[in-house]
Protein backbone atom coordinates (compact mmCIF):
# COMPACT_ATOMS: atom_id res chain seq x y z
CA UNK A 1 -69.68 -91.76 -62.83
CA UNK A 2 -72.41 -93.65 -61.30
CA UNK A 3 -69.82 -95.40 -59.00
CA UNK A 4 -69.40 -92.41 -57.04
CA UNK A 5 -71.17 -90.99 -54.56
CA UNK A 6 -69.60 -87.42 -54.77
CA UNK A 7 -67.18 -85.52 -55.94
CA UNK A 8 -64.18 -83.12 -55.11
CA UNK A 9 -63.17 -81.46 -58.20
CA UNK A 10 -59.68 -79.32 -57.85
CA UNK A 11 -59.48 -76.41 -60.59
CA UNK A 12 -57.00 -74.84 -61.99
CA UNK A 13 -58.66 -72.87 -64.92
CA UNK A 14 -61.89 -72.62 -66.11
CA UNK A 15 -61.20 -75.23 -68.76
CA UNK A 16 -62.07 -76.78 -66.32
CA UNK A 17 -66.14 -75.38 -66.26
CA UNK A 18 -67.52 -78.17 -68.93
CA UNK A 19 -66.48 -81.02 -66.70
CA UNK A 20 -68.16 -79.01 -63.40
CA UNK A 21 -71.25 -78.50 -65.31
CA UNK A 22 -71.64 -82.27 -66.31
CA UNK A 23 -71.20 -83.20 -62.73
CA UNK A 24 -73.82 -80.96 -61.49
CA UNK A 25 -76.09 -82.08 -64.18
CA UNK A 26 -76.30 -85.35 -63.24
CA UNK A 27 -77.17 -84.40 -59.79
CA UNK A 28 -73.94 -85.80 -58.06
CA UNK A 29 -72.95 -83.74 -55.08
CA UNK A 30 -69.74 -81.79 -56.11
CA UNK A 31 -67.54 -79.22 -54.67
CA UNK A 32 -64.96 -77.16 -56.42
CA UNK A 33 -61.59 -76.55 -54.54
CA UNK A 34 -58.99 -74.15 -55.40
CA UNK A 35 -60.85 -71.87 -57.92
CA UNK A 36 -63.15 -69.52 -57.62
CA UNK A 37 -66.05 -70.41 -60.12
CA UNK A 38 -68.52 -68.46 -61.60
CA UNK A 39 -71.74 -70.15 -60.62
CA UNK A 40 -73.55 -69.60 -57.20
CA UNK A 41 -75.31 -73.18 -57.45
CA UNK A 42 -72.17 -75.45 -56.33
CA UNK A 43 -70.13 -75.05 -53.29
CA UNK A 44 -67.03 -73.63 -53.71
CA UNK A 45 -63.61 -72.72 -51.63
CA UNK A 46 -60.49 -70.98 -52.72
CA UNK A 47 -58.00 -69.41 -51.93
CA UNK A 48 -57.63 -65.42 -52.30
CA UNK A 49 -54.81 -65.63 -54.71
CA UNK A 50 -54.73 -61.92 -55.01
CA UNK A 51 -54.42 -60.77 -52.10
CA UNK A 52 -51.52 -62.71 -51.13
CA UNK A 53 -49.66 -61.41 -54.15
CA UNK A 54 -50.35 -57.52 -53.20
CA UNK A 55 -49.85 -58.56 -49.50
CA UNK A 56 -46.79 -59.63 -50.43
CA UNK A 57 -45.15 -57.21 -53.28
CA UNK A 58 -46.28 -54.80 -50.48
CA UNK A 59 -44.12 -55.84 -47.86
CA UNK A 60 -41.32 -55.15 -50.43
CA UNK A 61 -42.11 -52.07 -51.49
CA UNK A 62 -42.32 -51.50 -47.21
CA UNK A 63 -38.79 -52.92 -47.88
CA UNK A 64 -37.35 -49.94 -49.84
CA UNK A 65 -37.89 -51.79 -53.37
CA UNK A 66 -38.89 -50.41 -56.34
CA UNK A 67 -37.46 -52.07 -59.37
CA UNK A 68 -39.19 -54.75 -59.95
CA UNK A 69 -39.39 -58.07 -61.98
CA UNK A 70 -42.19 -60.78 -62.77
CA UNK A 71 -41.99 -64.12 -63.92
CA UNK A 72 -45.59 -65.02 -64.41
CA UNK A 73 -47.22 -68.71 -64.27
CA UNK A 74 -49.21 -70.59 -66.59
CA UNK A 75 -51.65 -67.98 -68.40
CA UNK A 76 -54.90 -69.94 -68.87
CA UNK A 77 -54.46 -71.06 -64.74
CA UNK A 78 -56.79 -68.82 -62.18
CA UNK A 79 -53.80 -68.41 -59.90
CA UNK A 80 -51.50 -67.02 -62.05
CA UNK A 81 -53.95 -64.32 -63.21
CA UNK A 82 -54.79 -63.55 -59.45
CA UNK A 83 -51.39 -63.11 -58.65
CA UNK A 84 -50.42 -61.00 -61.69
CA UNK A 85 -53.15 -58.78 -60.90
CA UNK A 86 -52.51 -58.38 -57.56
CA UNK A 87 -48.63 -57.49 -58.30
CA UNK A 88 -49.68 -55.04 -60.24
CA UNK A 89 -52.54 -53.53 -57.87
CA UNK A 90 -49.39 -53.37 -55.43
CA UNK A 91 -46.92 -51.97 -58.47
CA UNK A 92 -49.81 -49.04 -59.18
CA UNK A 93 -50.56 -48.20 -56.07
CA UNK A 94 -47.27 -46.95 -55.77
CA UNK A 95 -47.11 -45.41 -59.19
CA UNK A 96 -44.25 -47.66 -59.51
CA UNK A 97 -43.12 -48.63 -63.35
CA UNK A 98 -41.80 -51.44 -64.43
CA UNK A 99 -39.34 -52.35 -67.10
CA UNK A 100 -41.58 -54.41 -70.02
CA UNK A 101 -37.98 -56.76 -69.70
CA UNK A 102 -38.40 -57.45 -66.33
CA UNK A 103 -41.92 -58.99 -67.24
CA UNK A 104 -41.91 -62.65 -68.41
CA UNK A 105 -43.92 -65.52 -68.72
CA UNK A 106 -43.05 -69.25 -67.20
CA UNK A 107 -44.69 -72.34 -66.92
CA UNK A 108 -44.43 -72.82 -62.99
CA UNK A 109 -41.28 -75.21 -63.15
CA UNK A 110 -37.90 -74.24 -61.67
CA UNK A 111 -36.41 -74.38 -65.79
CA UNK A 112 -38.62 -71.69 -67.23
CA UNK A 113 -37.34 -69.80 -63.91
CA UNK A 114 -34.00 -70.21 -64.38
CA UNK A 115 -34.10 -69.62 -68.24
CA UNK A 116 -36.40 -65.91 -67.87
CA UNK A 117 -34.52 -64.59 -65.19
CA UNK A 118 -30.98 -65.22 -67.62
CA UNK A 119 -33.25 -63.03 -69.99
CA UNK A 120 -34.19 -60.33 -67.09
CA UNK A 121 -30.41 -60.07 -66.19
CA UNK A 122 -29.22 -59.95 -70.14
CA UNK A 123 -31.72 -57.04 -70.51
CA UNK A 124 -29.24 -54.20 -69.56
CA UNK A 125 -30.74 -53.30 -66.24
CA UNK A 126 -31.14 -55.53 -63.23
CA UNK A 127 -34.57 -55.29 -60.64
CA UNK A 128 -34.01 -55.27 -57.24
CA UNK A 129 -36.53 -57.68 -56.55
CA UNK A 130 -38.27 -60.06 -58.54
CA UNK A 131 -41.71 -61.45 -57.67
CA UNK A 132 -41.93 -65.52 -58.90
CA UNK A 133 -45.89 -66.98 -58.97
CA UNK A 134 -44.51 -69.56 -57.72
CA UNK A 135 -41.41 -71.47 -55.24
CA UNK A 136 -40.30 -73.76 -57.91
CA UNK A 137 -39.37 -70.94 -60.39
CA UNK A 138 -38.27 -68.74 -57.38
CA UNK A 139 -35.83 -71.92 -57.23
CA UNK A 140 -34.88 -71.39 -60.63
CA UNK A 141 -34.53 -67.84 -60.61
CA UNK A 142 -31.85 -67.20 -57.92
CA UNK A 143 -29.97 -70.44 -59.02
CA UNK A 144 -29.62 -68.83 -62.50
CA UNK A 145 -28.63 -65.33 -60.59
CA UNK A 146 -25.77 -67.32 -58.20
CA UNK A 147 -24.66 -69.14 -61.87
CA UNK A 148 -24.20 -65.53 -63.33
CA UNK A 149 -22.43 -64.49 -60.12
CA UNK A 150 -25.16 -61.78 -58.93
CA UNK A 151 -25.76 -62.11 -55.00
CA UNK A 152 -29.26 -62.93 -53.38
CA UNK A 153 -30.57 -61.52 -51.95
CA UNK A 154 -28.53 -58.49 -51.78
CA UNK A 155 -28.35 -57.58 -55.50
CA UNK A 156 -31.37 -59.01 -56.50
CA UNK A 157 -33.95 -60.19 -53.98
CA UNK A 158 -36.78 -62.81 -54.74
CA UNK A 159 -40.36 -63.66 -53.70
CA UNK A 160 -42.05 -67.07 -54.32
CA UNK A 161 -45.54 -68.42 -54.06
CA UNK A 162 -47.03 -71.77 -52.34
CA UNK A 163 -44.60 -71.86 -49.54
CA UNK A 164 -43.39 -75.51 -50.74
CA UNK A 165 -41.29 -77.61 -47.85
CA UNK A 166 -37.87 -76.41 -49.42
CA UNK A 167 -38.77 -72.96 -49.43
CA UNK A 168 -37.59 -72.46 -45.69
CA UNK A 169 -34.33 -74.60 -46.37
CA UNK A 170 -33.42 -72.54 -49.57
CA UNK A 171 -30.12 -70.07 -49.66
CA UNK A 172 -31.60 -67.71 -48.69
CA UNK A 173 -34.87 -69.14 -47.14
CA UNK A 174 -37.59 -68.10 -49.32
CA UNK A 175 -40.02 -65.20 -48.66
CA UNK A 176 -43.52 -66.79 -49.59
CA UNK A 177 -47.10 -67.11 -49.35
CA UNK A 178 -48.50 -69.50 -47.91
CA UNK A 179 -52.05 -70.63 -49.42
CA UNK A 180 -54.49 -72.08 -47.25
CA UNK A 181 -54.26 -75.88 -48.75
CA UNK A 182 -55.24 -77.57 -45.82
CA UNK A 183 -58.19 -75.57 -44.42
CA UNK A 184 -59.58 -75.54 -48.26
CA UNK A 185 -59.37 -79.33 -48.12
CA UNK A 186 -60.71 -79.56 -44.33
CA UNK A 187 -64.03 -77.38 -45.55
CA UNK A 188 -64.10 -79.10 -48.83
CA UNK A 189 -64.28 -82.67 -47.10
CA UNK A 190 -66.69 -81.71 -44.24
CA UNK A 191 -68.92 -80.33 -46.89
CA UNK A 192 -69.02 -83.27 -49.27
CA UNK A 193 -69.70 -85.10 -46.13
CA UNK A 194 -72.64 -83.03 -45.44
CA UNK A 195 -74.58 -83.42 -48.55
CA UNK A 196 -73.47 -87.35 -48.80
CA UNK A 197 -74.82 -87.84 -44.81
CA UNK A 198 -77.51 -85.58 -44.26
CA UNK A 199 -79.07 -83.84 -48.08
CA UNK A 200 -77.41 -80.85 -47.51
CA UNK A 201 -77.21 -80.25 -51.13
CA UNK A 202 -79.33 -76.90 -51.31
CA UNK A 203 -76.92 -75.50 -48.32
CA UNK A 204 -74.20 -74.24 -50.61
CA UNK A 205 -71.34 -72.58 -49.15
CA UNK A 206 -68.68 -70.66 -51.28
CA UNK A 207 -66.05 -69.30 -49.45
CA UNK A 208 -62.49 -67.80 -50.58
CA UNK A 209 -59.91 -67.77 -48.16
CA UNK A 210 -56.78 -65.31 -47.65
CA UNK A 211 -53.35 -66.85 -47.32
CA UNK A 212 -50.57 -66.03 -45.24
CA UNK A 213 -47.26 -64.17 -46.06
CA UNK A 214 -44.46 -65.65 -44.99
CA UNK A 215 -41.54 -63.47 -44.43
CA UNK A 216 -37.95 -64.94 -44.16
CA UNK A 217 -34.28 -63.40 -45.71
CA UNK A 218 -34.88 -63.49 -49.55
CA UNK A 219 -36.27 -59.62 -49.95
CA UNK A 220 -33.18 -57.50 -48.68
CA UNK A 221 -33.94 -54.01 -46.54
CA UNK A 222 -33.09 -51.16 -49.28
CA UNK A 223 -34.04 -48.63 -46.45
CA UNK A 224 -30.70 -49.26 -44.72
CA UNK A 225 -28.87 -48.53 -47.13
């Protein structure tokens, strides 16, 4: 470690807090991207993971939708938690229930997508929208509704997570969230830079950031019909 002259750690979990607090012991400047940790000595930016889930499963609901599914991300990851919680802050709000069948766990690739939505539809009853913590499983969702013949988004509609480059170019182009990766990065640099340039290290700046929902053709209006 002693041929750096800072770091930029990007978390996912906080299996990740025994590596953070080495850093900071030895007096390195650090800052933590992505996660929001539990300390209030390191600086810190992330990005509001639940609120762009209930911003999101809200502008479905707005939709007309009400039977819903979840295919949930990695458990022991920060994100997927967020946006669990927020789905269901949505989901409550609207003293909406959901079918414990429609609720399954993935590992954020497109073949965990594809294989728990087969399970959803098997289940008896189909949801008329299904929130994915993520665009590559959203991937693997609808391609496993098309194989089974159901129609997206007009049987079952879909929301992702990330807003990945395909999203916009899927069929149909993806409704999303768009997490604010770049401006995370941006602070995260200019900070680093700060301590490295001038000592800044006692100015410690923890910020967490909302995203953006991006709406395109993948949640169907249920109000006209």
């Amino acid at each position: 470690m002693k041929n750096f002259d800072g770091i930029l750690v990007l978390s996912q979990s906080p299996t990740d807090d025994e590596f953070i607090d080495y850093i900071h012991e030895m007096g390195l400047p650090l800052v933590v991207l992505n996660r929001k940790i539990g300390r209030k000595d390191i600086t810190n930016y992330a990005p509001n993971d639940f609120v762009g889930a209930k911003n999101v499963v809200e502008y479905a609901i707005r939709m007309g939708h009400t039977k819903f599914g979840l295919i949930k991300g990695i458990k022991s990851f920060e994100s997927s938690k967020q946006r669990s919680e927020g789905f269901f802050e949505a989901i409550n709000a609207h003293d909406i229930q959901i079918d414990p069948n429609f609720v399954k766990r993935g590992d954020y690739r497109p073949e965990s997508g594809n294989r728990l939505m087969r399970q959803i539809l098997s289940s008896g009853e189909v949801p008329t929208c299904v929130f994915c913590e993520n665009d590559d499983m959203a991937i693997g969702a609808i391609n496993a509704c098309i194989e089974l013949g159901y129609r997206v988004p007009e049987d079952v509609s879909f929301i992702g997570y990330d807003d990945m480059s395909y999203s916009q170019y899927m069929t149909p182009p993806l409704t999303t969230v768009r997490k604010p990766t770049s401006l995370i990065i941006q602070k995260g640099v200019a900070s680093l830079m700060a301590i490295l340039e001038d000592g800044e290290s006692k100015k410690i700046t923890q910020q967490v950031i909302d995203p953006e929902i991006i709406v395109r053709s993948s949640v169907v209006n249920r109000i006209k019909e």
